[in-house]
N, C-alpha and C. Protein backbone atom coordinates (compact mmCIF):
# COMPACT_ATOMS: atom_id res chain seq x y z
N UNK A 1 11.95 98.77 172.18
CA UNK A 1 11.62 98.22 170.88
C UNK A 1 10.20 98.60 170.54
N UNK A 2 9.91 98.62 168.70
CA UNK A 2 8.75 99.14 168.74
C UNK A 2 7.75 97.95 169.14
N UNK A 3 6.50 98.13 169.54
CA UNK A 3 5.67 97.45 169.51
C UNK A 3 4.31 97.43 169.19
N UNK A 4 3.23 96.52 168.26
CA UNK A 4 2.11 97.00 167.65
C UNK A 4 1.11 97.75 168.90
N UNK A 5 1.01 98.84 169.52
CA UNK A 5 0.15 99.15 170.02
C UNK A 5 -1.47 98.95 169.67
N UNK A 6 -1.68 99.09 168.29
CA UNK A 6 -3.25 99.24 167.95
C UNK A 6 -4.17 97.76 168.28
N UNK A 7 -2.56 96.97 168.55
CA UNK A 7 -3.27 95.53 168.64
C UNK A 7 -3.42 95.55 170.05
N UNK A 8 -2.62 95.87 170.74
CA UNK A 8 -2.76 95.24 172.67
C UNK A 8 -4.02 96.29 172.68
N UNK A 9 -4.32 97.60 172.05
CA UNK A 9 -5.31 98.34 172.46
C UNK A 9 -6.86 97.55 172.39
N UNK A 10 -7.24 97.13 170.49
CA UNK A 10 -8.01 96.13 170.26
C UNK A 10 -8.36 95.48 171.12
N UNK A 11 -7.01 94.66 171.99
CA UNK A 11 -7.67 92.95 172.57
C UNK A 11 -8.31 93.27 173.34
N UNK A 12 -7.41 94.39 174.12
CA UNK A 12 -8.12 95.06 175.47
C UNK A 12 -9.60 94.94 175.67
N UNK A 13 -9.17 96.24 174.50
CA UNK A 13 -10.77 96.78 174.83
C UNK A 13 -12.03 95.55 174.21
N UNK A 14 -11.62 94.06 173.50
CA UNK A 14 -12.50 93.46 173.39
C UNK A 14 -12.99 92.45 174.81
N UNK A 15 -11.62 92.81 175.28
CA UNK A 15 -11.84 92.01 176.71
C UNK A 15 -12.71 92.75 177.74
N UNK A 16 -13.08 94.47 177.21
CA UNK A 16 -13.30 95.14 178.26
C UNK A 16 -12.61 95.15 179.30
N UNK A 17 -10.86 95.16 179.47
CA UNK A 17 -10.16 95.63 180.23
C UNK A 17 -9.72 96.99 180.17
N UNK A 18 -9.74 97.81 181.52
CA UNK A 18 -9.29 98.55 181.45
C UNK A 18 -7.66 98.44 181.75
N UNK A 19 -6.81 99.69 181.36
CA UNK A 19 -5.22 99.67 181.27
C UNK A 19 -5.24 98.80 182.65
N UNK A 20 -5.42 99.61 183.66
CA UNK A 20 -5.44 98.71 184.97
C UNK A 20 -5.19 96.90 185.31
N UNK A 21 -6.74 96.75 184.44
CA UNK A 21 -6.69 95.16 184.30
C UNK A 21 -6.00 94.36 183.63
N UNK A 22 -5.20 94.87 182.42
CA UNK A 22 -4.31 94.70 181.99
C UNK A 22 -2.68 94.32 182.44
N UNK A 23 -2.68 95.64 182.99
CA UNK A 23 -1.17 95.56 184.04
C UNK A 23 -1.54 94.78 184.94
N UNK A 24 -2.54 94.30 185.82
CA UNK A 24 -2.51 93.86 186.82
C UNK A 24 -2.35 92.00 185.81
N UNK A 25 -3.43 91.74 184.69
CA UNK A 25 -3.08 90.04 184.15
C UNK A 25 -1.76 90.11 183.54
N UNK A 26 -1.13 91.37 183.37
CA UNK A 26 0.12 91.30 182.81
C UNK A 26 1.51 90.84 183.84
N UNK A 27 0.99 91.68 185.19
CA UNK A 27 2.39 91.73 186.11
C UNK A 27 2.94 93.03 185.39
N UNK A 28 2.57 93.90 185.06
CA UNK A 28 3.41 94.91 184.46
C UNK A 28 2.52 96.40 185.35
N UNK A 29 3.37 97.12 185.20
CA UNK A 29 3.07 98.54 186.17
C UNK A 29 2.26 99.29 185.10
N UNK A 30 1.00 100.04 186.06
CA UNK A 30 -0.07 100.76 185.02
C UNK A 30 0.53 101.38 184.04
N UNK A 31 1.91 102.12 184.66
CA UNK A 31 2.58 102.91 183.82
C UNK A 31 2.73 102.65 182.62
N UNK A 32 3.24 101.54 182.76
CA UNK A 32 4.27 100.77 181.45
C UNK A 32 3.14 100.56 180.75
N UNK A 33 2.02 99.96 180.81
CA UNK A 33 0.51 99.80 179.86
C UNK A 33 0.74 101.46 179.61
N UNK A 34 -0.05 102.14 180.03
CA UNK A 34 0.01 103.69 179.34
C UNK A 34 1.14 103.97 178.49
N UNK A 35 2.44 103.58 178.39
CA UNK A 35 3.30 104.27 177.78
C UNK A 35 3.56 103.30 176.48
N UNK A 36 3.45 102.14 176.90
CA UNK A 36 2.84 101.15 175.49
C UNK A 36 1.67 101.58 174.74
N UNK A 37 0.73 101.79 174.68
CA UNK A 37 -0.53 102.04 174.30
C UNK A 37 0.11 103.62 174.14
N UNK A 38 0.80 104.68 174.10
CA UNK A 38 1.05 105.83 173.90
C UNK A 38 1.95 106.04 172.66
N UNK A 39 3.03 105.04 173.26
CA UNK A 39 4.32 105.52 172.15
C UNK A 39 4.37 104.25 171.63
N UNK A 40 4.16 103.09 171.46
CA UNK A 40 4.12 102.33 171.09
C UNK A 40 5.51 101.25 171.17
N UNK A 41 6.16 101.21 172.59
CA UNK A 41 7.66 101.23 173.08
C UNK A 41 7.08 100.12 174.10
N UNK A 42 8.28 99.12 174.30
CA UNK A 42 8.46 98.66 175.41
C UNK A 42 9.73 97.70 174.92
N UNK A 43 10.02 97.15 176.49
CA UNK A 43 10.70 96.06 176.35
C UNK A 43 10.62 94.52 175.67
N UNK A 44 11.79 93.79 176.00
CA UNK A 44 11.02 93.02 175.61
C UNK A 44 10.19 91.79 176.56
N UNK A 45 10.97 92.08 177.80
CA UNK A 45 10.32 91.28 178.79
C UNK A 45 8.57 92.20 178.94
N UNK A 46 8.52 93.20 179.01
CA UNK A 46 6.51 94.16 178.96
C UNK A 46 5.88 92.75 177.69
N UNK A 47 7.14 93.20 176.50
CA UNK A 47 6.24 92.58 175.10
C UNK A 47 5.64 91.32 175.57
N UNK A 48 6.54 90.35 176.36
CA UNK A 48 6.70 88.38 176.36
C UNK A 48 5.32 88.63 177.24
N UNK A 49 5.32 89.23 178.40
CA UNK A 49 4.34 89.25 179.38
C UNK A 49 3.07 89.66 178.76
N UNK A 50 2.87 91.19 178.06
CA UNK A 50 1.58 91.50 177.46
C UNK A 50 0.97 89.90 175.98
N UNK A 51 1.60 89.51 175.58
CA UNK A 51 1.63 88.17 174.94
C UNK A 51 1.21 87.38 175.97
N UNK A 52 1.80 87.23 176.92
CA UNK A 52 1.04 86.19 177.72
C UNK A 52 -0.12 86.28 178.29
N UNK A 53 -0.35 87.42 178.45
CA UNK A 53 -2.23 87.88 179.18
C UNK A 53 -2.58 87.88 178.15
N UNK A 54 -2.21 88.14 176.64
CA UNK A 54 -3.80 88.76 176.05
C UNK A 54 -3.83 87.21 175.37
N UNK A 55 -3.38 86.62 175.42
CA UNK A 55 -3.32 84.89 174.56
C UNK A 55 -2.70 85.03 173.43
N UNK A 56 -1.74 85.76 172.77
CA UNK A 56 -1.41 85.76 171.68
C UNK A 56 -0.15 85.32 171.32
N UNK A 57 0.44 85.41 169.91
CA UNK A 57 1.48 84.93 169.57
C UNK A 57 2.63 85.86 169.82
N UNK A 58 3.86 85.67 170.23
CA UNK A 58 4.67 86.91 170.81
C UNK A 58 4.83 87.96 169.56
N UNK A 59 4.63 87.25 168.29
CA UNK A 59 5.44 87.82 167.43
C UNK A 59 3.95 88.59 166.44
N UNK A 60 2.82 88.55 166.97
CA UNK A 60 1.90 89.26 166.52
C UNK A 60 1.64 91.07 167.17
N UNK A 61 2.70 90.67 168.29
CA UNK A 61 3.18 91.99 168.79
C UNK A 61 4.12 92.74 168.21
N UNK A 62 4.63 92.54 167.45
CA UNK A 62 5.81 93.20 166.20
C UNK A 62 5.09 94.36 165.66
N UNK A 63 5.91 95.36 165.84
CA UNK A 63 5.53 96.60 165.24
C UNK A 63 5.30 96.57 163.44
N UNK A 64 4.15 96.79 162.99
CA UNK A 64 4.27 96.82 161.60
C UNK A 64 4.48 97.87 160.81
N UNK A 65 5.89 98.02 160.03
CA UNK A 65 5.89 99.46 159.02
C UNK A 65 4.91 99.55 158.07
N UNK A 66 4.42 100.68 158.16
CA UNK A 66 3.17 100.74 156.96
C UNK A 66 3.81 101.70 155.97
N UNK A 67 4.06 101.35 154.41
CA UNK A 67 4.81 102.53 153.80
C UNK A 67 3.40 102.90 152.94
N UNK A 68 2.95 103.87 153.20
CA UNK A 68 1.93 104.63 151.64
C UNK A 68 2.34 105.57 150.92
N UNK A 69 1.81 105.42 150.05
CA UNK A 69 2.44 106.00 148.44
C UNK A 69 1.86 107.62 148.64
N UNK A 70 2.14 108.67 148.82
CA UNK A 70 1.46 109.75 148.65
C UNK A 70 1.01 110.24 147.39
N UNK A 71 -0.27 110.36 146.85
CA UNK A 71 -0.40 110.65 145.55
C UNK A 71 -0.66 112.27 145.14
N UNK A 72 -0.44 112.96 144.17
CA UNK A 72 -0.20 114.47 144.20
C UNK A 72 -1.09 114.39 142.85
N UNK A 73 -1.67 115.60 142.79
CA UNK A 73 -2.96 115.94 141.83
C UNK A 73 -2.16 117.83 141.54
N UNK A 74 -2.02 118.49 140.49
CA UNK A 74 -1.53 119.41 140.01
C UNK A 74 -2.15 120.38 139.05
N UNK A 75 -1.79 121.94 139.24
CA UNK A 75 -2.85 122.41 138.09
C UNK A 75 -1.80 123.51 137.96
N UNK A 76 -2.56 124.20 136.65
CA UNK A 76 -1.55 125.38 136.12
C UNK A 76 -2.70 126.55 136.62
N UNK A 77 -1.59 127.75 136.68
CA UNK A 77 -2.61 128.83 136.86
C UNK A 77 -1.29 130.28 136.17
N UNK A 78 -2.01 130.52 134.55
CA UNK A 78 -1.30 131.83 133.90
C UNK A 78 -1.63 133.07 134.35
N UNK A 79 -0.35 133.46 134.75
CA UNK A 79 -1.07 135.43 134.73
C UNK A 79 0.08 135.79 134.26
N UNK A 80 -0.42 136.57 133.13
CA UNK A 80 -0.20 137.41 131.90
C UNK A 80 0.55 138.72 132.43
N UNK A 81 1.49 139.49 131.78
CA UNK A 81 1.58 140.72 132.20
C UNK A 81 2.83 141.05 130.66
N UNK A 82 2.92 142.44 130.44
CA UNK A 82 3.65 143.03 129.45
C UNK A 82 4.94 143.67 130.17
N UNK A 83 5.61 143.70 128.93
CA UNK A 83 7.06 145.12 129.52
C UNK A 83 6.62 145.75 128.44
N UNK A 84 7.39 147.01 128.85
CA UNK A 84 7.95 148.09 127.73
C UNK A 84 6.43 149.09 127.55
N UNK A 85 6.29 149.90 126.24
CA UNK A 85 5.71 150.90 126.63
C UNK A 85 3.95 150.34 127.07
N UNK A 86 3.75 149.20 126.99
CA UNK A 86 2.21 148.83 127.02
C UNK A 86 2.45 148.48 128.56
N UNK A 87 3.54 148.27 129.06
CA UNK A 87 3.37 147.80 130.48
C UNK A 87 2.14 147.68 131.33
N UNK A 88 1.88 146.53 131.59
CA UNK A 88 0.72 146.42 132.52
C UNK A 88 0.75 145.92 133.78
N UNK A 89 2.48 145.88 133.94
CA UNK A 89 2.74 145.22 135.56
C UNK A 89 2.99 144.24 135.54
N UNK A 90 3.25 143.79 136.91
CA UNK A 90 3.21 142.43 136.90
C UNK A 90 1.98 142.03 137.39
N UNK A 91 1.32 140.51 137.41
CA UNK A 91 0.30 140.12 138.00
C UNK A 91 0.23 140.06 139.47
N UNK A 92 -0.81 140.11 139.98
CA UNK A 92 -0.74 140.33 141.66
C UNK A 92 -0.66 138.71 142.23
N UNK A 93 0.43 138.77 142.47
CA UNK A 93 1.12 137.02 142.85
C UNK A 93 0.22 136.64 144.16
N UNK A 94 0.25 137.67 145.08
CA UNK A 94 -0.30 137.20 146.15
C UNK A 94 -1.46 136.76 146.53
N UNK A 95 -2.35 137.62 145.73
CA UNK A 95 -3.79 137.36 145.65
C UNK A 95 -3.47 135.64 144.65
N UNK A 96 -3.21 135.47 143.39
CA UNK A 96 -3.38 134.44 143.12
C UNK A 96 -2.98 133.28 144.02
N UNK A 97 -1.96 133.46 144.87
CA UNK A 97 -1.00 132.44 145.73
C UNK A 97 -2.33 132.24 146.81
N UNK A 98 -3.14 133.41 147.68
CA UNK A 98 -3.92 133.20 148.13
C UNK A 98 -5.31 132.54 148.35
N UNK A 99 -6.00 132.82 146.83
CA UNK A 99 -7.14 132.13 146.18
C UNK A 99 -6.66 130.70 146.16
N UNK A 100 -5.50 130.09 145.39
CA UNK A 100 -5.07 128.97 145.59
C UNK A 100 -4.82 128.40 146.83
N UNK A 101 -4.01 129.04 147.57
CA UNK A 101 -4.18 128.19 149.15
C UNK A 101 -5.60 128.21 149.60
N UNK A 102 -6.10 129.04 149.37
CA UNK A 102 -7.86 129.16 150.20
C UNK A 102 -8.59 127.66 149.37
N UNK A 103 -8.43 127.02 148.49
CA UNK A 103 -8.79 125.85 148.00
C UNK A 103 -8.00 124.78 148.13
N UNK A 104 -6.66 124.52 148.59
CA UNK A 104 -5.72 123.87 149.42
C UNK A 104 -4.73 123.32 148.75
N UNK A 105 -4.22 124.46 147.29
CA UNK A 105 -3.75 124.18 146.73
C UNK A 105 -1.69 124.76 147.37
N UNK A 106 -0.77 123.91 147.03
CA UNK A 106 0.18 124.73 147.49
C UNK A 106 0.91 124.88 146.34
N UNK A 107 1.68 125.80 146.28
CA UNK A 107 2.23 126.64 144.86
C UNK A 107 3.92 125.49 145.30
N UNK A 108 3.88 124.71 143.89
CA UNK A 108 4.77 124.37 143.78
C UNK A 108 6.30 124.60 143.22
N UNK A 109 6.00 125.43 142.19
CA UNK A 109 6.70 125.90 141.24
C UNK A 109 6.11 127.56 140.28
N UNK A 110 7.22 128.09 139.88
CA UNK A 110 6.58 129.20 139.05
C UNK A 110 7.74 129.26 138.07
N UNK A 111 6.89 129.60 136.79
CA UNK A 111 7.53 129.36 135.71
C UNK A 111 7.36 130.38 134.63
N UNK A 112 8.37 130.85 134.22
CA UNK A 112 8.55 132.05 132.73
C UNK A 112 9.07 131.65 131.74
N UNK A 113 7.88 130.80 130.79
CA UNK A 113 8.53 130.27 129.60
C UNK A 113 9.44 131.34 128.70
N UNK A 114 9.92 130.94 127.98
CA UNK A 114 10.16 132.38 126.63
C UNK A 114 9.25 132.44 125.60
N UNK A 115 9.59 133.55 125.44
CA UNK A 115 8.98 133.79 123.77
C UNK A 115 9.29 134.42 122.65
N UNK A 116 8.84 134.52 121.74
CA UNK A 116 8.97 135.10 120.87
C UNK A 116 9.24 136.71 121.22
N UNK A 117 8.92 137.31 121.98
CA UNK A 117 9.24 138.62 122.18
C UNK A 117 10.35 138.88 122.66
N UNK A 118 11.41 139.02 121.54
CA UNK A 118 12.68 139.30 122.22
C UNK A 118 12.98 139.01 123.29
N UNK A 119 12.74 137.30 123.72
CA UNK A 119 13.27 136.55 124.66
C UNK A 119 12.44 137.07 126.51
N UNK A 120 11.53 138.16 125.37
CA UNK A 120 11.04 138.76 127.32
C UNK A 120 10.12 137.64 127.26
N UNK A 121 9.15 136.95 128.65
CA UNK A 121 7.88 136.67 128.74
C UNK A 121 7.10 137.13 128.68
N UNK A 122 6.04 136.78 128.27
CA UNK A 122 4.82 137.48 128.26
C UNK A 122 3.64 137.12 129.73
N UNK A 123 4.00 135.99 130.43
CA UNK A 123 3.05 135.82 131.19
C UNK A 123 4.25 135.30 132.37
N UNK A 124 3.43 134.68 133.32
CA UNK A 124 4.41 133.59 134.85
C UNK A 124 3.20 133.03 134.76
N UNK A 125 3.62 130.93 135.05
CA UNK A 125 2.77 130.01 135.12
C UNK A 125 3.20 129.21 136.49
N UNK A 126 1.86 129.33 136.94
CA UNK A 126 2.28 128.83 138.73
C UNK A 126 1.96 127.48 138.66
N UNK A 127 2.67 126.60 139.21
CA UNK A 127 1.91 125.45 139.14
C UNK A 127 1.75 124.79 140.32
N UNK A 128 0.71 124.39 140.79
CA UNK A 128 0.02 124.17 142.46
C UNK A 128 0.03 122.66 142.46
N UNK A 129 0.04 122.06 143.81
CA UNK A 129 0.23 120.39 143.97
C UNK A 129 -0.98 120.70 145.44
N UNK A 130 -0.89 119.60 144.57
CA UNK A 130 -2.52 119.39 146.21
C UNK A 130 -1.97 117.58 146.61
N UNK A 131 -2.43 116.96 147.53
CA UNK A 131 -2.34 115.54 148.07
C UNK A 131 -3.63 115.30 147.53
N UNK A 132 -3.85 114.18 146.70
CA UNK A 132 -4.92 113.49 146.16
C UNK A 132 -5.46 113.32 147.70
N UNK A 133 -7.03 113.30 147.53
CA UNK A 133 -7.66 112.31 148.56
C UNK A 133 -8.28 111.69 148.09
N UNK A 134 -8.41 110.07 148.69
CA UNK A 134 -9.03 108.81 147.83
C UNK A 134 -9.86 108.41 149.03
């Protein structure tokens, strides 16, 4: 079962126990402290016992789901290019795809509106998503 690791770690270390001293006020094998404090797993007889050394409530040992919202920040980036006799190519995708990742942007989408020119495009619009940081 899961169990709050960040908390048995906390008490610990406010007790200045090491894992050791722990397992030993616990009755529980060093092991089982290391693999609690690792993966955040145990039983529930480890859980009742680590509750009973550190003084706490059994149920303050409950694993807590944390859900966060990921927030996304977005930008456009046009490159232009012609058909037919003015042809000028296409735009060099890679280099733009590159400059954008080198600022930590990731290419989300690419897009060829229409136009007026006999339905050809005139440009491709990339559009990049980054993870907000707050």
């Amino acid at each position: 079962m899961k169990i709050n690791a960040a908390l048995i770690l906390e008490l610990r270390l406010e007790r200045g126990w090491s894992q050791e001293e722990l397992a030993i006020a616990s009755g529980l094998n060093l092991r089982t402290i290391q693999r609690v404090e690792a993966k955040s797993s145990a039983s529930l007889q480890s859980k009742k016992a680590l509750a009973s050394a550190l003084d706490i409530d059994l149920q303050s040992l409950s694993h807590q789901e944390t859900h966060t919202v990921k927030k996304y920040e977005y930008k456009t980036v046009e490159m232009p290019f012609k058909f037919g006799i003015l042809k000028q190519g296409t735009p060099d995708i890679d280099k733009v795809l590159n400059e954008q990742g080198n600022l930590g942007w990731k290419l989300h989408q690419i897009v060829m509106p229409a136009s007026s020119n006999m339905g050809q495009s005139e440009k491709m619009i990339a559009v990049f998503e980054r993870e907000k940081s707050e």
